[in-house]
Every structure is written in C-alpha cells, then in structure tokens.
Protein backbone atom coordinates (compact mmCIF):
# COMPACT_ATOMS: atom_id res chain seq x y z
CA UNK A 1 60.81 110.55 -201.10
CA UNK A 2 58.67 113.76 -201.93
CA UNK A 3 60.43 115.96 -204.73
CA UNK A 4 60.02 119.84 -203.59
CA UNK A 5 59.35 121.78 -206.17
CA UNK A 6 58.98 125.98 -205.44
CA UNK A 7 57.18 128.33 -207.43
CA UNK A 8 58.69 131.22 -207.74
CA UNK A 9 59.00 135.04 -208.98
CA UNK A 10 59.85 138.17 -207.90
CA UNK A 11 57.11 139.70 -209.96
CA UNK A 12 53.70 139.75 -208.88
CA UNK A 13 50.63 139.05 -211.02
CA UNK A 14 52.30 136.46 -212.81
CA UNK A 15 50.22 133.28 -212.12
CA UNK A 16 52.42 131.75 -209.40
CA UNK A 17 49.87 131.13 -206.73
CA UNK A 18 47.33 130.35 -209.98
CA UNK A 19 50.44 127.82 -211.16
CA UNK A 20 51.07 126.32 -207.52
CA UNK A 21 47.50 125.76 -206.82
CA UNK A 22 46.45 124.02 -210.50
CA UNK A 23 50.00 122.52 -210.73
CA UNK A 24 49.41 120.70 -207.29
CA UNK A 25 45.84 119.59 -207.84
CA UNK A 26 46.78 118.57 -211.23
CA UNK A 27 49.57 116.01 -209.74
CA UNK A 28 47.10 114.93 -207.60
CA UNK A 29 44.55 114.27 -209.95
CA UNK A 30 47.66 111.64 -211.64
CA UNK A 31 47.56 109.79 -208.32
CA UNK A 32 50.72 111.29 -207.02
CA UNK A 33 50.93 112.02 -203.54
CA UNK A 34 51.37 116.00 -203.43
CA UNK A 35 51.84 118.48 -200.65
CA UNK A 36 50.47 122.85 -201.41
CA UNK A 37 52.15 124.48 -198.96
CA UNK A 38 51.08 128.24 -199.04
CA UNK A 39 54.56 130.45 -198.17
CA UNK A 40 53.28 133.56 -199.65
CA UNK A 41 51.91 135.67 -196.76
CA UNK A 42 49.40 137.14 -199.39
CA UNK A 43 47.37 134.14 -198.26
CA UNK A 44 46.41 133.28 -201.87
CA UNK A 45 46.68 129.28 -201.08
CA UNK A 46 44.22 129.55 -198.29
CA UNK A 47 41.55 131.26 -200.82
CA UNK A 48 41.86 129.08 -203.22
CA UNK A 49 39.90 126.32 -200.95
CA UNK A 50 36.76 126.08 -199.40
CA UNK A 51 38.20 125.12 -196.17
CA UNK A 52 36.28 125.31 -193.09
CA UNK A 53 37.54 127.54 -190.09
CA UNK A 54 37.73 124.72 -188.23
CA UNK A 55 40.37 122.82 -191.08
CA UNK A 56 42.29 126.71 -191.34
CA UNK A 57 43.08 126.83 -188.01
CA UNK A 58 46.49 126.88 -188.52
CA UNK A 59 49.05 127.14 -190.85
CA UNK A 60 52.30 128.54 -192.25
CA UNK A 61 52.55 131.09 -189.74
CA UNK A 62 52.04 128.23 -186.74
CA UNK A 63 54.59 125.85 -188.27
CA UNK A 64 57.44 128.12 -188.52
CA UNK A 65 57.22 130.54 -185.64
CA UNK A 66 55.00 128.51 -182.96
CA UNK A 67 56.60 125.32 -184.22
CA UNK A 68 52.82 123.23 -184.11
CA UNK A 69 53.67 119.95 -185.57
CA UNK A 70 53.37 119.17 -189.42
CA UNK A 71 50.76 116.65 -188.73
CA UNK A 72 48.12 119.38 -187.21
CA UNK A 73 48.61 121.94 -189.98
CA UNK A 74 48.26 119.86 -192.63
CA UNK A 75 44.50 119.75 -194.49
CA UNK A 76 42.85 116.84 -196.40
CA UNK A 77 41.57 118.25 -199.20
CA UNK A 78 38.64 117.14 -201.39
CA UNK A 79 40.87 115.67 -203.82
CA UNK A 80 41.96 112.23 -202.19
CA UNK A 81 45.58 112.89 -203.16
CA UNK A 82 46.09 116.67 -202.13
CA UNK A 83 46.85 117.77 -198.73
CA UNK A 84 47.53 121.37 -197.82
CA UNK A 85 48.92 123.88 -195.83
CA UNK A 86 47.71 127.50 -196.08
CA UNK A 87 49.21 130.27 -195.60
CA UNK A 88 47.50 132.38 -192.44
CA UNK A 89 49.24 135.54 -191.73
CA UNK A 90 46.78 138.07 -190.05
CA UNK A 91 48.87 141.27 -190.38
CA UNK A 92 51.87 142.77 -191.27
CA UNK A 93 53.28 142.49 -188.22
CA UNK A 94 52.86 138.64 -188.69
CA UNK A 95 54.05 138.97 -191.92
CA UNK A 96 57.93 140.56 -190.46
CA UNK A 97 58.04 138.23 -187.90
CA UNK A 98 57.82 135.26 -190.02
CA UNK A 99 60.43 137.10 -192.20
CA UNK A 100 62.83 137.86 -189.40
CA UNK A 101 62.35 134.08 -188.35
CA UNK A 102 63.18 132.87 -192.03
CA UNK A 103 66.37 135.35 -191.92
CA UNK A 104 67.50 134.54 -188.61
CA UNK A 105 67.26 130.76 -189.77
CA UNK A 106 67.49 129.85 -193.40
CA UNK A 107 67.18 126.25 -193.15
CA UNK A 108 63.70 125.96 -190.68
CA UNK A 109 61.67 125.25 -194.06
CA UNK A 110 63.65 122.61 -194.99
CA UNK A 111 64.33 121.17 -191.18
CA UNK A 112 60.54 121.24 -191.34
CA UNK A 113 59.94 119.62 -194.77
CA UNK A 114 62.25 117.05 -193.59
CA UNK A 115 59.52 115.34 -191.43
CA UNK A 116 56.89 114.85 -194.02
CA UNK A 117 59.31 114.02 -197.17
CA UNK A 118 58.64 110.44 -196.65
CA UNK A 119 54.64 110.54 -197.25
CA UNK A 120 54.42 112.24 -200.42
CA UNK A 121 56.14 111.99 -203.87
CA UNK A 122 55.40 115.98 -204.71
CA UNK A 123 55.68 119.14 -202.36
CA UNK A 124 54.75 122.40 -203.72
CA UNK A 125 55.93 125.77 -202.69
CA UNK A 126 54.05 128.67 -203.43
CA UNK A 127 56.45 131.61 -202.53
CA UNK A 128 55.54 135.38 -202.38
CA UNK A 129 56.10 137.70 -205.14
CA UNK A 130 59.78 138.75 -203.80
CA UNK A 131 63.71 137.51 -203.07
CA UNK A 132 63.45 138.04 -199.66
CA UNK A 133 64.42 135.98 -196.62
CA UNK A 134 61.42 134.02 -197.13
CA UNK A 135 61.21 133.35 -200.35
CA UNK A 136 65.26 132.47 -200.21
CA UNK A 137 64.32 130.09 -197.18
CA UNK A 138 62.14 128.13 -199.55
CA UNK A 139 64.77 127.67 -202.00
CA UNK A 140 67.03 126.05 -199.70
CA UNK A 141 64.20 123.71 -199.11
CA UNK A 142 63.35 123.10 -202.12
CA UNK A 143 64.98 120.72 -205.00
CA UNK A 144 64.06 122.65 -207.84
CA UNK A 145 62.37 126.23 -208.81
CA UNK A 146 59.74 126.71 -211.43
CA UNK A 147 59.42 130.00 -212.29
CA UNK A 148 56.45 131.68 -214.41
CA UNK A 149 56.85 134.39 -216.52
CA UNK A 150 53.80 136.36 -218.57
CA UNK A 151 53.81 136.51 -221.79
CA UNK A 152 54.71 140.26 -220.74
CA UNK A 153 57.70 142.79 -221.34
CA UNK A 154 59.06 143.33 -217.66
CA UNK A 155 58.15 140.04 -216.62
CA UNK A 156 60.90 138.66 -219.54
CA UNK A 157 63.12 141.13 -217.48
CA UNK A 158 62.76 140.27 -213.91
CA UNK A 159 63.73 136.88 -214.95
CA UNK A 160 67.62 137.39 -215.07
CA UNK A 161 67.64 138.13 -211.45
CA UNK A 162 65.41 135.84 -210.01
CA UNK A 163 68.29 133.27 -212.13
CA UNK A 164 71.40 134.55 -210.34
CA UNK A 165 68.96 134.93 -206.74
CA UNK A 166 68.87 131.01 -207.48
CA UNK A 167 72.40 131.01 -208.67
CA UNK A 168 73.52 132.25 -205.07
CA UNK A 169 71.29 129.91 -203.39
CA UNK A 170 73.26 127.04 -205.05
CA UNK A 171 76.48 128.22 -204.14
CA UNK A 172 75.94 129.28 -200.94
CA UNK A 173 73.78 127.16 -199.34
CA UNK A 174 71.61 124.25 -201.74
CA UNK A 175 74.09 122.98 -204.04
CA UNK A 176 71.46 120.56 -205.26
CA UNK A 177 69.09 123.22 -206.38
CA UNK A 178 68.15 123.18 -209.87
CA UNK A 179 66.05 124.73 -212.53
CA UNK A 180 62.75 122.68 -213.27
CA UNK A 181 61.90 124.84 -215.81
CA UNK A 182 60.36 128.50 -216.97
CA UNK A 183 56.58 128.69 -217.51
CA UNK A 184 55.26 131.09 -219.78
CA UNK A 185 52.09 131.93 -218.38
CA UNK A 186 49.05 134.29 -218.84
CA UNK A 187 49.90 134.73 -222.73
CA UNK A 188 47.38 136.37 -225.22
CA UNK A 189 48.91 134.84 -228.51
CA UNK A 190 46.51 137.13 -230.46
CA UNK A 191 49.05 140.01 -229.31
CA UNK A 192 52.37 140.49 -231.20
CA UNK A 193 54.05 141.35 -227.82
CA UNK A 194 52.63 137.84 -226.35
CA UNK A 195 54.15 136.00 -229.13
CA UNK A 196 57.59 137.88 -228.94
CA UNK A 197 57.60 137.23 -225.63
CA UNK A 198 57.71 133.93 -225.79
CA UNK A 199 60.19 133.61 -228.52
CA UNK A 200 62.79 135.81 -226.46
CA UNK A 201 62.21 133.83 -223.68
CA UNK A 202 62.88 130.14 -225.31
CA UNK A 203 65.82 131.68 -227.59
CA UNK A 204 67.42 132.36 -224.12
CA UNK A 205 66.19 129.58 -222.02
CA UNK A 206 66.22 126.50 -224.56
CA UNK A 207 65.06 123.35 -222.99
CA UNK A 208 64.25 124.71 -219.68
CA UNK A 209 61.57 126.25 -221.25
CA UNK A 210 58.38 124.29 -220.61
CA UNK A 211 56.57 122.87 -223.72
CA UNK A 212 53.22 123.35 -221.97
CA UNK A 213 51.69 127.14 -222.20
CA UNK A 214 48.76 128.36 -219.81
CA UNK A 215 46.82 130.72 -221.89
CA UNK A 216 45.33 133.66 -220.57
CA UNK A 217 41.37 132.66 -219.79
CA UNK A 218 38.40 133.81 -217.71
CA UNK A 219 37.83 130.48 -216.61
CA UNK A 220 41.50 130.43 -214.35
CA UNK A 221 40.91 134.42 -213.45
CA UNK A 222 37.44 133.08 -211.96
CA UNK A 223 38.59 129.80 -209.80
CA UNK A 224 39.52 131.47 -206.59
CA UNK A 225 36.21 132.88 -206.35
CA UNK A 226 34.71 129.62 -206.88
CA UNK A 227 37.61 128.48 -204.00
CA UNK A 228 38.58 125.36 -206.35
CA UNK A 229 41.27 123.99 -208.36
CA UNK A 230 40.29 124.66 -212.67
CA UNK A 231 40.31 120.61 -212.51
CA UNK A 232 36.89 121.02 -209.93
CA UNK A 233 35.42 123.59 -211.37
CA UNK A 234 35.56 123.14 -214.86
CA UNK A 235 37.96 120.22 -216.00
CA UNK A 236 37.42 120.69 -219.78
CA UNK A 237 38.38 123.97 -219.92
CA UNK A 238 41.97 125.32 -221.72
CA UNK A 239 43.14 126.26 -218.39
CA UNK A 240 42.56 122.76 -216.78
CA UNK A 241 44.50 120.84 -219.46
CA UNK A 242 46.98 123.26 -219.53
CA UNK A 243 47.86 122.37 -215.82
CA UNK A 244 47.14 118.90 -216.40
CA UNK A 245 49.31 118.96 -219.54
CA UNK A 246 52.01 121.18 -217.49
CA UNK A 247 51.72 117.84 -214.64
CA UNK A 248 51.96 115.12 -216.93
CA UNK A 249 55.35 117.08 -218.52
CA UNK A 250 56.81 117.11 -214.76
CA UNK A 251 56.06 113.86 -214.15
CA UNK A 252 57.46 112.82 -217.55
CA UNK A 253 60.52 114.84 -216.84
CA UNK A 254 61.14 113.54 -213.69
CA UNK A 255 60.91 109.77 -214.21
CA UNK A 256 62.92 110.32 -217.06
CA UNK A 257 66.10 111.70 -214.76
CA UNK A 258 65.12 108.99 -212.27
CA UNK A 259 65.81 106.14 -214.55
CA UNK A 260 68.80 108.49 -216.09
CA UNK A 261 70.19 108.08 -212.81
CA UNK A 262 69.37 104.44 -212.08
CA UNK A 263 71.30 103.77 -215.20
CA UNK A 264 73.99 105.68 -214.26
C-alpha cells in the first residue's frame, strides 16, 4: 500500500515542484515503486520530462474532470521505477474548472488515488503554490505533507499558516494527516540571513525538521531545461545527493514507524 506524500506551500518559488520531481525520482532510483502526480496547474511536472506528445496526452486535468481512467494517464518514465502523471491545464479557464471540481468535491483525489494505492509503495503530490480548493483536495488525499521552506525571511513566515491550513484538514476531514517533515530548501549558507533562517526554523519545528538540506545550485536551477531529474542529468552533483540523501531519510523514517507499529 502506496504512502501519499504531498508537497506543499503556499509560497511560490520555493522548490516544491524542484522537491516533488527530485524527491520522486530519487525514491525511484532506491527501487521503490513511486507515483509524480503533477496537481499544480503551473504544469511544472510535465516540463520536467521529455515526454513525447503522444505519452502527454492526458493528464491531471482528464482524470479529475473527464474522469479517463488512472491506467491511461499514467506515463512510464525512463527510470524503471517512476511513473507519472502531468499536470496539463491549457488555460485559465481549465485551471477554475478543475478548481470548482476540487471544491464542489473534496475527496475526488483521494477516490481517485484509491485505485492505484495497491501498485506502488510512494505517491507524490506536487501541489500549486496556494491553500485553495485544490491544493486542500490533495491533502485529504494525502497521508502526510512535506513542506519546503527557503532559507528566506517570508518563506519562515508563510509557514504558520500553511500549519493550521493542515491543522483544519485534520480536523475536518483527514484525521490521519500528518506532518512528514519541513524542508529547508534553496539555502545560501554563505548568507547570515540563510543561516538564521534555518536556525529559527528548527528552534520552532524540532524533529520535524528534516536533517537533509538542498543547497541552492545551478545545477538544480538548470534540470528542467534539460527536462530530467538532477539524478539523470548529473548524479554527482550536491543537488542530486541532496535528494537522494532527503529519499533515503524518508525511507528511513518510514520503516522505522512501520516496525514502531508492528511492535505495537
């Protein structure tokens, strides 16, 4: 049974599409069956891959509104253990009426997601840069949130919000929701505001800080022109053992719970 795992922030710019991309092919790259599903109508998913307009034929858009099986919008990807599903919405017309169909019903992510669970042992979320309908839609679905945050002053502040948004959720409608944990992202630790950044942030958080940091590098900025994961295009690179560092701490983290609650 997959665990669903959304990225997610209010704030754009942070390295959430950047995170859900790596984070995913990273997984994969461990043998773990994973699942990219882009939700963020920005499209950033879909650009991240070389995919033929033949494989991108449909996607997000298709599932939820249309209702086109799972099965057809899915993508192999060139990493034998990553499938995909990109995000395709043409306008912003497209965009509101997958938001209005998110709003009108909260749990079609998850009612979706529930066919699929089965076949993989990871399901990433990328969610768009907001706390709207669909972004709240895809925490219902989801078991747990990671949320980035830059190394960044404002970012640090959205993150209070985006923690009672998830709160809500909870309460109202996923009680099993949880926090996977806050990834400080995009930091410069050559800057004194990068470094007191991340201090704040872990004096708050504690141990739902992540232990992995993604530093802020050309290489990541450059990989969606290059349409492939930092693991494809150049695996030795800070960025690509960050992610792969950032996987193996997941993976770590979950087992760990698992045989917590075997135990138990």
């Amino acid at each position: 049974m997959a665990k669903i795992l959304a990225v997610v922030s209010q704030k754009g710019g942070v390295g959430k599409t950047t995170t859900s991309v790596n984070l995913a092919a990273s997984i994969a790259a461990l043998e773990m069956r994973t699942l990219l599903i882009g939700i963020d109508p920005q499209c950033g998913v879909s650009s991240s891959f070389n995919f033929t307009s033949r494989e991108n034929k449909y996607g997000i858009y298709d599932l939820v509104y249309y209702k086109v099986p799972i099965v057809e919008v899915i993508i192999h990807s060139e990493i034998k253990f990553l499938d995909v599903i990109v995000s395709n919405v043409k306008s912003s017309s497209e965009e509101d009426i997958l938001n209005q169909t998110m709003k009108a019903n909260k749990f079609c992510l998850k009612e979706i997601l529930a066919e699929v669970v089965k076949f993989y042992d990871y399901i990433i979320l990328d969610c768009p840069p907001s706390l709207g309908a669909i972004s709240i839609s895809t925490m219902i679905a989801a078991d747990s949130i990671l949320i980035p945050v830059q190394g960044e002053y404002y970012s640090k502040e959205s993150l209070a919000r985006l923690l009672q948004t998830a709160k809500e959720v909870s309460s109202m409608y996923n009680p099993s929701l949880t926090i996977e944990g806050v990834l400080l992202t995009m930091v410069d630790f050559r800057t004194n505001l990068g470094k007191k950044v991340c201090e704040d942030i872990r004096k708050a958080m504690g141990e739902k800080v992540f232990s992995t940091i993604i530093p802020r590098t050309v290489k990541l900025a450059e990989a969606p022109m290059i349409k492939k994961p930092i693991i494809l295009s150049d695996i030795n690179s800070k960025g690509a053992m960050a992610y792969l560092s950032l996987a193996q701490e997941i993976l770590a983290k979950n087992e760990e719970r698992k045989t917590s609650e075997d135990n138990n």
